[in-house]
Protein backbone atom coordinates (compact mmCIF):
# COMPACT_ATOMS: atom_id res chain seq x y z
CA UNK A 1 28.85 13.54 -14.83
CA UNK A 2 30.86 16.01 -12.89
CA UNK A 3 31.10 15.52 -9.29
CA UNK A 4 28.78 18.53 -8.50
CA UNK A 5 26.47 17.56 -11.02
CA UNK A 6 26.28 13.74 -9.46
CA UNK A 7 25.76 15.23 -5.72
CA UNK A 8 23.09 17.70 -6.92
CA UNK A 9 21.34 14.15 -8.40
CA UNK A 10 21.91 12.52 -5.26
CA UNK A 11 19.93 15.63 -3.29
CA UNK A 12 17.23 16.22 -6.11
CA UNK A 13 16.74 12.10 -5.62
CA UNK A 14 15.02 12.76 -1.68
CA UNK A 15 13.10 15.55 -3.29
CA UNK A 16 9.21 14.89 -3.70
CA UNK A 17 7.11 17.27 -5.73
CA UNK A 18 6.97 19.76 -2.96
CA UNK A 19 10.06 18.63 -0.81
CA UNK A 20 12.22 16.27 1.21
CA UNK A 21 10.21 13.08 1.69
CA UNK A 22 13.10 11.32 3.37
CA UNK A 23 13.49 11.13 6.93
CA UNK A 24 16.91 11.90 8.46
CA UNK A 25 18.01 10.39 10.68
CA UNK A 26 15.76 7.85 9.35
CA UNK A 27 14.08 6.72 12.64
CA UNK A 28 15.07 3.48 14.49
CA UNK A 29 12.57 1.56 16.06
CA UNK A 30 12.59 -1.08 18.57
CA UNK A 31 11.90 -4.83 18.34
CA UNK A 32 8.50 -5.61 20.29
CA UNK A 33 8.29 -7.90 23.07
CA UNK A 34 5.15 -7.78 25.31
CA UNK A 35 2.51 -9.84 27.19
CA UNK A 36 -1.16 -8.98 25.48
CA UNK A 37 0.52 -6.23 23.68
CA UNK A 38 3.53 -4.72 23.30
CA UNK A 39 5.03 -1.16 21.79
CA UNK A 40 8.18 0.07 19.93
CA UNK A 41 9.74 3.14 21.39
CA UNK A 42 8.48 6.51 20.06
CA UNK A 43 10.73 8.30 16.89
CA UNK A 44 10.24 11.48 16.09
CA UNK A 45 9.63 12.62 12.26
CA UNK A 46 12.25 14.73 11.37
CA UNK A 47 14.44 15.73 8.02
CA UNK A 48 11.21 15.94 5.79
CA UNK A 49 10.26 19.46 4.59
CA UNK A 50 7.05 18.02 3.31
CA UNK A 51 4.24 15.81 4.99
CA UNK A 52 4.94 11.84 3.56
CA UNK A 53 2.69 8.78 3.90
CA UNK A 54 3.56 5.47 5.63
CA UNK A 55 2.13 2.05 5.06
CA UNK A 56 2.63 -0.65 7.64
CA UNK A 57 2.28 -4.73 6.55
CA UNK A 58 2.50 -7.49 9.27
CA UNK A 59 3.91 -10.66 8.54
CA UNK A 60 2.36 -12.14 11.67
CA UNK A 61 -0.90 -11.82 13.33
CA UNK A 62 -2.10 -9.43 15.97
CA UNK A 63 -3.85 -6.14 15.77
CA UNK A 64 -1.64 -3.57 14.30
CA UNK A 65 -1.53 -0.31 15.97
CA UNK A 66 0.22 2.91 15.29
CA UNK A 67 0.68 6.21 18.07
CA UNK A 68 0.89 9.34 15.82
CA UNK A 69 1.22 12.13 18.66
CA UNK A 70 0.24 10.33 21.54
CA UNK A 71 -3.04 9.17 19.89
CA UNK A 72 -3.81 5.24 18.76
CA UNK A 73 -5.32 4.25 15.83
CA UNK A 74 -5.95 0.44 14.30
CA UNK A 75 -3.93 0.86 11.38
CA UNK A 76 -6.40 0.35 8.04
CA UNK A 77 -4.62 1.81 5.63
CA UNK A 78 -1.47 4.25 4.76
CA UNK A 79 -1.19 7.31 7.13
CA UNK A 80 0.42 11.12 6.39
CA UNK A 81 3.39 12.06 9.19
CA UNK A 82 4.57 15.54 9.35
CA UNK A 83 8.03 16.29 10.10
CA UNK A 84 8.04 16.91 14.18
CA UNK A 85 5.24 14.28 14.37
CA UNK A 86 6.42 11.55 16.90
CA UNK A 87 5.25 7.91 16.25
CA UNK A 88 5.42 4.42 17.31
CA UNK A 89 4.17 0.95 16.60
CA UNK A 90 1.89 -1.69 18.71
CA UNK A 91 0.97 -5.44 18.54
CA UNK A 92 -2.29 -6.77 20.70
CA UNK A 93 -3.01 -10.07 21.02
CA UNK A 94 -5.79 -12.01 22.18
CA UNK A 95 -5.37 -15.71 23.39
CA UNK A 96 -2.51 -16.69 21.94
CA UNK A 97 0.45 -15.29 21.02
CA UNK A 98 1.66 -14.00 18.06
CA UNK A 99 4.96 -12.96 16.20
CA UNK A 100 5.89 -11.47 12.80
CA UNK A 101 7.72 -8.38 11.31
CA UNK A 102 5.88 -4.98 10.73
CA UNK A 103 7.25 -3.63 7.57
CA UNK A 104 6.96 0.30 7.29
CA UNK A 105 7.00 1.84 4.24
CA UNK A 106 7.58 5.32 2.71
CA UNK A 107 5.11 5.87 0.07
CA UNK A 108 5.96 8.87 -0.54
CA UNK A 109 9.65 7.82 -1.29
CA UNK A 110 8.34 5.03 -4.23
CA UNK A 111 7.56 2.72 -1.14
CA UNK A 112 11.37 2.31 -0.06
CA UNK A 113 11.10 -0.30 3.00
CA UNK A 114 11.99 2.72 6.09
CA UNK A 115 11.82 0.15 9.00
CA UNK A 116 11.65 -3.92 9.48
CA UNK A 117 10.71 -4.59 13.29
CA UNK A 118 10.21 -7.75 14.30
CA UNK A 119 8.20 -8.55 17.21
CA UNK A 120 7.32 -11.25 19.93
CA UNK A 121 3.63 -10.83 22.00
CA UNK A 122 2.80 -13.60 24.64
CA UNK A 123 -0.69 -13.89 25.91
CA UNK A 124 -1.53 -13.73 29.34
CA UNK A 125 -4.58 -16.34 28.70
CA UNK A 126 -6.82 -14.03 30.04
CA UNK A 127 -7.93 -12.06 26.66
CA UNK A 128 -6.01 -8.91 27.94
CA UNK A 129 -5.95 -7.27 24.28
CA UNK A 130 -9.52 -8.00 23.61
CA UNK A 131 -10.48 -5.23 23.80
CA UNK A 132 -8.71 -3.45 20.94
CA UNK A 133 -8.97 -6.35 18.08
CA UNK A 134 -10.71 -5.84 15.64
């Protein structure tokens, strides 16, 4: 393969079938460390020239939040993010607390890993994430 023919691979490889499914920069999360919950810091979406879906798995327990655009959800199942969209992670706890990794995954890329963030959530004893699990 010639050496334009090999970068023009490389390029078509990020391609989906209606664009760039690949965030870049891809975004960099923070490690979580909270009392009753706790939050990445927000990334925003950019790079893509076509709306992908994210999956999220926790290793640990917790509920398993995600901020698309300022707005929670409890995470139930793989979400679409447009490019501009800005998004972050949360772990709640209830009376005890909890630790794992959230894995985050780019469907829409053949479910290449995009971000491992481990995280740390101590309990105040007082149930202050009740209200949010499930």
């Amino acid at each position: 393969m010639t050496g334009a023919v090999m970068a023009a691979a490389g390029v078509n490889s990020q391609l989906g079938s209606s664009g760039t499914v690949i965030p870049s920069p891809s975004p960099v999360w923070t490690n979580i460390y909270g009392v009753d919950a706790g939050s990445t810091n927000s990334q925003t979406i950019s790079g893509i020239t076509s709306p992908i879906t994210l999956s999220l798995a926790s290793s640990g327990a917790g509920a398993l939040l995600y901020s698309l655009n300022g707005v929670a959800t409890h995470y139930t199942g793989p979400f679409t993010v447009n490019a501009g969209d800005i998004l972050l992670f949360t772990i709640a706890v209830g009376l005890a607390a909890k630790s794992g990794t959230i894995t985050v995954t780019n469907v829409s890329n053949g479910g290449a890993t995009l971000a491992t963030i481990n995280y740390v959530v101590n309990s105040s004893g007082g149930g202050g994430g009740r209200g949010i699990l499930p």
